[in-house]
Protein backbone atom coordinates (compact mmCIF):
# COMPACT_ATOMS: atom_id res chain seq x y z
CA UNK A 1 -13.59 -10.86 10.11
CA UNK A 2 -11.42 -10.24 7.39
CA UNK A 3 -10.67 -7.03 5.83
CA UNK A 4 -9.74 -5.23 8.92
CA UNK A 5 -7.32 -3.75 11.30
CA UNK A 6 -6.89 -4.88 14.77
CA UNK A 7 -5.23 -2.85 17.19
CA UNK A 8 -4.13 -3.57 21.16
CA UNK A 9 -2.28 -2.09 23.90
CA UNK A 10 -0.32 -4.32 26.32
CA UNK A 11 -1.16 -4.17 29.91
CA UNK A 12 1.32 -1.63 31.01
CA UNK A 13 0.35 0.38 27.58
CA UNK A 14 4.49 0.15 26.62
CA UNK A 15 3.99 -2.01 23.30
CA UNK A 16 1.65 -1.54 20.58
CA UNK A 17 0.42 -4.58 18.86
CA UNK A 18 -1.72 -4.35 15.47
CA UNK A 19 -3.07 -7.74 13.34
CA UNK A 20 -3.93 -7.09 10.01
CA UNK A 21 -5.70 -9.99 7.38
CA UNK A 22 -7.12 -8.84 3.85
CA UNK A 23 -8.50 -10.64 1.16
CA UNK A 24 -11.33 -9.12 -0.09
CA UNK A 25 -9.98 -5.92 -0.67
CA UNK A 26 -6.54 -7.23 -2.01
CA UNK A 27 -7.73 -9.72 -4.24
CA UNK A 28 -9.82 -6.21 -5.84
CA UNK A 29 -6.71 -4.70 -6.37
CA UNK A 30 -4.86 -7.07 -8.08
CA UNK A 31 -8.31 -7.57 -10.47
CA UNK A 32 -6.44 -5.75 -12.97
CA UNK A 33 -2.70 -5.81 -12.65
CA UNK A 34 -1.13 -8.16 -14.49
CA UNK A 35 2.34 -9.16 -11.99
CA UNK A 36 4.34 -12.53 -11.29
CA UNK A 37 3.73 -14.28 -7.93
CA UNK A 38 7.22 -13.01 -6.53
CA UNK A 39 5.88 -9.07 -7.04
CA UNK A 40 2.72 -9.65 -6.50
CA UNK A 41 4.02 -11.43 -2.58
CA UNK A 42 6.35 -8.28 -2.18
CA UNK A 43 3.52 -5.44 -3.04
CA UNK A 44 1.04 -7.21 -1.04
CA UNK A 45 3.99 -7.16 1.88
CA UNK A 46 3.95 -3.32 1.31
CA UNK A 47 0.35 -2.89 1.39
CA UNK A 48 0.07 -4.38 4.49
CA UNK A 49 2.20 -2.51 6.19
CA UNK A 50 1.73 0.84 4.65
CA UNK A 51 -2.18 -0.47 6.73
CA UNK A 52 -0.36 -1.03 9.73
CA UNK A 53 1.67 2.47 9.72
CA UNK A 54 -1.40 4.50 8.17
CA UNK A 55 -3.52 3.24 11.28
CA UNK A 56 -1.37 5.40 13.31
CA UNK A 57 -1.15 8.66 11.88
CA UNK A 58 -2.39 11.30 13.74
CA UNK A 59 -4.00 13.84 10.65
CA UNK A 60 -6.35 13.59 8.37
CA UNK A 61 -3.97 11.96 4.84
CA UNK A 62 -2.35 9.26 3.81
CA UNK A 63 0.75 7.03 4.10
CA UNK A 64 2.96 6.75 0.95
CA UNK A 65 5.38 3.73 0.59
CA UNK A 66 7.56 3.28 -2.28
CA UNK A 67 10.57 0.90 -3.02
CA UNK A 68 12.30 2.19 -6.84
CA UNK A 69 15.86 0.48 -7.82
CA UNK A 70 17.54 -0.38 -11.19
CA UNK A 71 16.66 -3.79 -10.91
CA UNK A 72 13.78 -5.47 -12.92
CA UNK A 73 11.34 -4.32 -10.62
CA UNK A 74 11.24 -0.35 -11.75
CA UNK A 75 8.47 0.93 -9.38
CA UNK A 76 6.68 -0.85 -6.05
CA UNK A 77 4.57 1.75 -4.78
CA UNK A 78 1.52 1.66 -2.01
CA UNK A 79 -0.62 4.78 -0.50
CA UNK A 80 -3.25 4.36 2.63
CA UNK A 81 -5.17 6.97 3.90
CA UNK A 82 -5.97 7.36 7.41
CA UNK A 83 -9.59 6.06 6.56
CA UNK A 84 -7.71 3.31 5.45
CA UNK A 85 -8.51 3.20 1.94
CA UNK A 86 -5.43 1.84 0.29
CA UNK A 87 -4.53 1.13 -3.36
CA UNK A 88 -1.40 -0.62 -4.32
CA UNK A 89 0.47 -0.64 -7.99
CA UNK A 90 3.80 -2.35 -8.90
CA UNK A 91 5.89 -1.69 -12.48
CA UNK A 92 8.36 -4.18 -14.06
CA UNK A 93 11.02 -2.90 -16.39
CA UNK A 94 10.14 -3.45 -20.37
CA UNK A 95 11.07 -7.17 -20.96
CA UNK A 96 11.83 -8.01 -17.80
CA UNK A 97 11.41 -11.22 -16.13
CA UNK A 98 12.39 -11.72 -12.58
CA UNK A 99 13.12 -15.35 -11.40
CA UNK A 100 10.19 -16.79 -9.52
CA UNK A 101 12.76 -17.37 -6.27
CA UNK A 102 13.68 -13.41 -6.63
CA UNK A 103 15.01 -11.69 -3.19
CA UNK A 104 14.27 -7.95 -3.15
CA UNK A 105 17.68 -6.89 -3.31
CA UNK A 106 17.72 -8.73 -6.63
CA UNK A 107 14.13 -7.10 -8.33
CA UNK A 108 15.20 -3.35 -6.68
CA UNK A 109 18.66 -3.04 -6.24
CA UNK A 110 21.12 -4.62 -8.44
CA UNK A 111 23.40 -1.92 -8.16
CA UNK A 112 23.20 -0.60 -5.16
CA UNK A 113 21.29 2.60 -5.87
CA UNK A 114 17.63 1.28 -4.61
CA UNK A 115 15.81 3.78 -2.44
CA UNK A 116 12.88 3.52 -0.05
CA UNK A 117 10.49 6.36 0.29
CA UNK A 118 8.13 7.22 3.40
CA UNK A 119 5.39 10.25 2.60
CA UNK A 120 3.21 11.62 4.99
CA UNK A 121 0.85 13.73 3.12
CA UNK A 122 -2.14 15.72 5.03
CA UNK A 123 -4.96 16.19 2.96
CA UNK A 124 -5.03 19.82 4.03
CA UNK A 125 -2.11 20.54 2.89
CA UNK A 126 -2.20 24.58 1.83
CA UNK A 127 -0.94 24.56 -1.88
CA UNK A 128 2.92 25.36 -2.26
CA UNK A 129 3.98 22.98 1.36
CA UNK A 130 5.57 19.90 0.24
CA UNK A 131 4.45 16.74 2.78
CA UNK A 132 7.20 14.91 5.12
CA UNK A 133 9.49 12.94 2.93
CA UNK A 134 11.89 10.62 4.22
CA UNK A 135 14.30 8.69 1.85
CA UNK A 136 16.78 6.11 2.58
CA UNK A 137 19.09 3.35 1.03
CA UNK A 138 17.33 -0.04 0.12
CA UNK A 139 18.65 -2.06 3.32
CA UNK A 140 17.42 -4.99 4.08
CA UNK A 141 16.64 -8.44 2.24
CA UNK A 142 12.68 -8.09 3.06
CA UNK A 143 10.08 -5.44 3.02
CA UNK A 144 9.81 -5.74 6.71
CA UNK A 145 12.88 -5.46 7.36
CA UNK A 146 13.45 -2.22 5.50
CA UNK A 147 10.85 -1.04 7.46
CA UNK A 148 12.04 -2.12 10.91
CA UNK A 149 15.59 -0.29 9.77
CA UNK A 150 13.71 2.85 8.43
CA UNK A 151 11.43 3.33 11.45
CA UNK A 152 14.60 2.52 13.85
CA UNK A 153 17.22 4.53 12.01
CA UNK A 154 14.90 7.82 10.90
CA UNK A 155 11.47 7.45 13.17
CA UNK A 156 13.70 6.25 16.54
CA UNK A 157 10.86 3.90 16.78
CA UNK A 158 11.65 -0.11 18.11
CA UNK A 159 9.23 -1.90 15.39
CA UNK A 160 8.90 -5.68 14.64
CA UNK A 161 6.91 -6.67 11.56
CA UNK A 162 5.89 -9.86 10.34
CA UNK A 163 4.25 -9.74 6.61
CA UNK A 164 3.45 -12.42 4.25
CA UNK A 165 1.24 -11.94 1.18
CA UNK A 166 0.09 -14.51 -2.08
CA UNK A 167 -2.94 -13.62 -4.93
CA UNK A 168 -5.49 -14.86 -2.12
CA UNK A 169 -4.42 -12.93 1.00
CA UNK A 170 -1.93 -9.99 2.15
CA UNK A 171 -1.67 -10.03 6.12
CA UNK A 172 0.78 -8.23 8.80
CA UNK A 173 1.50 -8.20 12.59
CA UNK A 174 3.23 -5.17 14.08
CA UNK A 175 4.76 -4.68 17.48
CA UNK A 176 5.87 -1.25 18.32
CA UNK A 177 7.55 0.35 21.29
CA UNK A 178 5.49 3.11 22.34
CA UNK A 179 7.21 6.63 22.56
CA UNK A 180 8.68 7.11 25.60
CA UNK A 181 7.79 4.21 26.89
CA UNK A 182 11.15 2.96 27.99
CA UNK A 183 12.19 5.48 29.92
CA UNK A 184 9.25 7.00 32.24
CA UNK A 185 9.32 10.86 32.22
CA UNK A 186 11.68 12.23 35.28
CA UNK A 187 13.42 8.76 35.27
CA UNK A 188 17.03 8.07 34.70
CA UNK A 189 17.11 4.44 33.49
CA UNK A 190 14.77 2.70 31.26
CA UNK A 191 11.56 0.85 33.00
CA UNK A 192 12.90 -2.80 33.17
CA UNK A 193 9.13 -4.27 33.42
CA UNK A 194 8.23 -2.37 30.30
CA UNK A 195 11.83 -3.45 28.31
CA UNK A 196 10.59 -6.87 29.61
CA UNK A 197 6.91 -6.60 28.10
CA UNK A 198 8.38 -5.80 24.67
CA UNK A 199 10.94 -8.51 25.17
CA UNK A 200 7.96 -10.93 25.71
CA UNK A 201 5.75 -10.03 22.61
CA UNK A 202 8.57 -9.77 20.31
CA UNK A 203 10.05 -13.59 21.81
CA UNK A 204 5.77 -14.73 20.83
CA UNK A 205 5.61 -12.99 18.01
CA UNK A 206 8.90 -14.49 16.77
CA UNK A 207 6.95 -18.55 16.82
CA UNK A 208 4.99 -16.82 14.02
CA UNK A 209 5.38 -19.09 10.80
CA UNK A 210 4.79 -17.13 7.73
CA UNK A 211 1.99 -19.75 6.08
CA UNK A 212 0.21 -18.65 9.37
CA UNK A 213 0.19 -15.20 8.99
CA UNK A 214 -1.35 -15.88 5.24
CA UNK A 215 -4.12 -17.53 6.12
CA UNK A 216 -5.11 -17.57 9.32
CA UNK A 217 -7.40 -14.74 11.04
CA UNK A 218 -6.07 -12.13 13.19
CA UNK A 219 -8.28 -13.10 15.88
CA UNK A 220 -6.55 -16.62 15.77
CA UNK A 221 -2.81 -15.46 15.48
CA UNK A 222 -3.82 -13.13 18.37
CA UNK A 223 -4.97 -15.48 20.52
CA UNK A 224 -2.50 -17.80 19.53
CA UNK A 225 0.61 -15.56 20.51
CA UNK A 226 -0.90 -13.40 23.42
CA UNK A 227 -3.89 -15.61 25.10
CA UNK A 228 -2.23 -15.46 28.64
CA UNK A 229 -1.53 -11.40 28.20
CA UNK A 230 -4.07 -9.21 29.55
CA UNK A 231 -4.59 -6.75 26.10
CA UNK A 232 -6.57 -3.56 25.64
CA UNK A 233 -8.38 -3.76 22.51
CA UNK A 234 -9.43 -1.19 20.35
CA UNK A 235 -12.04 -0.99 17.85
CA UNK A 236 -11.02 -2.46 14.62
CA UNK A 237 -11.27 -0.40 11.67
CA UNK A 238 -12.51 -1.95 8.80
CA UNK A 239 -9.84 -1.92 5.30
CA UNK A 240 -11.12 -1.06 1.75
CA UNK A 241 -9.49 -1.08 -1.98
CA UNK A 242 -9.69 1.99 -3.16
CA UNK A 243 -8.59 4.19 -6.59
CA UNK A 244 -9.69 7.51 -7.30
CA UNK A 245 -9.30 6.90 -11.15
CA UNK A 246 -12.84 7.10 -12.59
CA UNK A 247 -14.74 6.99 -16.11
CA UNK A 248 -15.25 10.47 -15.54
CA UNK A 249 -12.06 11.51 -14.98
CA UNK A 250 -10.79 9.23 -18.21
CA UNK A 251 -13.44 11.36 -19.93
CA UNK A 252 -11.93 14.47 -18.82
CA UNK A 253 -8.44 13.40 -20.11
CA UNK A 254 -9.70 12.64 -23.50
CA UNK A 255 -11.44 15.84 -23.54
CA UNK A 256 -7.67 17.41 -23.16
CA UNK A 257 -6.67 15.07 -26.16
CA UNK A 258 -8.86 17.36 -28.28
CA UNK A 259 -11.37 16.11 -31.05
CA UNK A 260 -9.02 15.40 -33.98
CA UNK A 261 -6.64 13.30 -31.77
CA UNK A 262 -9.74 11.26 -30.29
CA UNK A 263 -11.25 10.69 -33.73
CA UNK A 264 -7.32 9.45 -35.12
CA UNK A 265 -7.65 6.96 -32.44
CA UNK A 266 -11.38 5.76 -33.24
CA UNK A 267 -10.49 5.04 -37.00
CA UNK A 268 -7.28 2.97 -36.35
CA UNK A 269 -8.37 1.22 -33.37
CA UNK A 270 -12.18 1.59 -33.98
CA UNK A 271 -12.10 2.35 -29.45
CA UNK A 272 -10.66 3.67 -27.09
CA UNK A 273 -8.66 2.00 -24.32
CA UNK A 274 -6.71 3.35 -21.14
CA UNK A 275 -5.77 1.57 -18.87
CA UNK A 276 -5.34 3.34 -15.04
CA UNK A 277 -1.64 3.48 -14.62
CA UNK A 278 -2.08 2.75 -10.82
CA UNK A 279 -4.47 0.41 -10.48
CA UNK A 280 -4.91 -1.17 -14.16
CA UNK A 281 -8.65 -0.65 -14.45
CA UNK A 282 -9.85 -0.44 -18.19
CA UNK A 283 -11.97 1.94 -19.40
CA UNK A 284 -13.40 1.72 -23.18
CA UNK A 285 -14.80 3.77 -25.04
CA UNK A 286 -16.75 3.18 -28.81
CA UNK A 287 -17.46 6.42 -31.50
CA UNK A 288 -21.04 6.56 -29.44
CA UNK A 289 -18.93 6.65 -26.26
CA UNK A 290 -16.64 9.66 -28.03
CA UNK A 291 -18.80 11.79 -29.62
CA UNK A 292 -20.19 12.06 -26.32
CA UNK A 293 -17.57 13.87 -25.17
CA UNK A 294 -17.55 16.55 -27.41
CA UNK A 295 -21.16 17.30 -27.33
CA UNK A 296 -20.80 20.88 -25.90
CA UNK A 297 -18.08 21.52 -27.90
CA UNK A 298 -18.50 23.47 -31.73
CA UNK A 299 -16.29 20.80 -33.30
CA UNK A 300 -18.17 17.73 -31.59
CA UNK A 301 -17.81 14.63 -32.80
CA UNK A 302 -20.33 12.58 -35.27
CA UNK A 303 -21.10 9.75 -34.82
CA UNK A 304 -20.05 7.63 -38.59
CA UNK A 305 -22.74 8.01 -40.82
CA UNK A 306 -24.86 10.78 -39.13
CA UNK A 307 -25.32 14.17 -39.32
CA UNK A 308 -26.87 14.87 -35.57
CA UNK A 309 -24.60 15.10 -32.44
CA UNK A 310 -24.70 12.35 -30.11
């Protein structure tokens, strides 16, 4: 089944192991965002994995990943919740028009000064407390690997990630050392089975060919690279696109705008358009559409021609 996390435990519960295919979901967010193939491969890589990390977290929020540089690429930024609703955006610099064979060091940081951001924001959060916020240089020549660096360097966290993503598909496999798991409480050297169980999965995981990842399902590539282990499986958790933005809340902004500024709009356009700035959903909306909005309100719009509220 597509659209889904899958999450295992090896045998001796020292290495976490996640699988992670979506298509239905992706190809929803990318609907309305207009990106070349060589963005739209390295925000799919970054949805997937902000998936793969937000299936962790132990609070009620979300995961916030975001990659910003000086390069053509201005903005990649992706947020999953731990419901695993995710929504992804991306935002090339005015003009800008990245070679189709692109690294990321080249779109983010042609002079050095790219930054990677993890957030960890609980939904709970009492108004004033800022969430956990961890920023570091833009190392690495792949998303994964700016990951792996990240989670080793700031999280001291052993993670392997594999991600591959196209207009059709964005997909991830994670390995992770569990905490603490190489070196038992009380014990003064690290557990050489366990070292050696995350020396196995990683040495599997590494026959992975990207083209595989894509396309296949994670109940293949599982069985594929782990069919002689003895896993613990847990139950997957099913993956959904989701915005907040709404018609409502559009309304609600034009509201703001104020009567006079909507109605400047309406004559030189004859609409309205916005445009989500995350996701890139249109909304529209005609004089009917307007005057609507301003129906409670003593200056409410008419509709042309008419002398009644609509």
């Amino acid at each position: 089944m597509s659209d889904t996390l899958k999450k295992y435990l090896t045998a001796d519960r020292g290495t976490r192991i996640q699988a992670l295919r979506l298509t239905q979901a992706w190809q929803t967010g990318l609907a309305h965002q207009n990106l070349p193939p060589v963005l739209v491969g390295l925000l799919g890589e970054l949805a997937a994995a902000s998936v793969l990390l937000a299936g962790n977290i132990k609070f009620d929020g979300s995961v916030v990943l975001q990659l910003q540089g000086n390069g053509p690429v201005r903005l990649i930024m992706v947020e999953c919740t731990s419901a695993l609703d995710l929504r992804a955006t991306a935002h090339l610099r005015e003009d800008a028009e990245p070679p189709a064979d692109a690294g990321l060091q080249d779109l983010l940081n042609a002079d050095g000064q790219g930054r990677f951001m993890v957030m960890l924001d609980p939904s709970g959060r009492q108004a004033g407390a800022t969430p956990y916020q961890g920023i570091v240089p833009l190392e690495g020549d792949t998303v994964a690997a700016v990951l792996e660096h990240y989670m080793k360097h700031s999280e001291q966290l052993d993670t392997r990630l594999w991600l591959a993503a196209d207009t059709q598909a964005c997909a991830g496999l994670l390995l992770q050392r569990m905490p603490g798991a190489s070196t038992p409480a009380g014990a003064a050297e690290p557990d050489a089975d366990v070292d050696t169980a995350w020396t196995h999965c990683t040495t599997l995981a590494e026959t992975l060919e990207r083209e595989e990842l894509r396309t296949a399902d994670s109940d293949t590539l599982i069985h594929r690279l782990f069919w002689e282990d003895d896993l613990l499986a847990f139950p997957e958790q099913t993956v959904r696109w989701h915005c907040p933005c709404s018609r409502d809340r559009v309304a609600g902004m034009l509201r703001t705008l104020g009567r006079q500024e909507v109605e400047d709009i309406l004559a030189e356009q004859g609409h309205v358009h916005i445009a989500c700035n995350f996701c890139g959903q249109p909304y529209d909306f005609d004089a009917v559409d307007c005057a609507a909005l301003f129906v409670d309100s003593p200056d409410a719009l008419q509709a042309p021609g008419s002398d009644t509220l609509h």
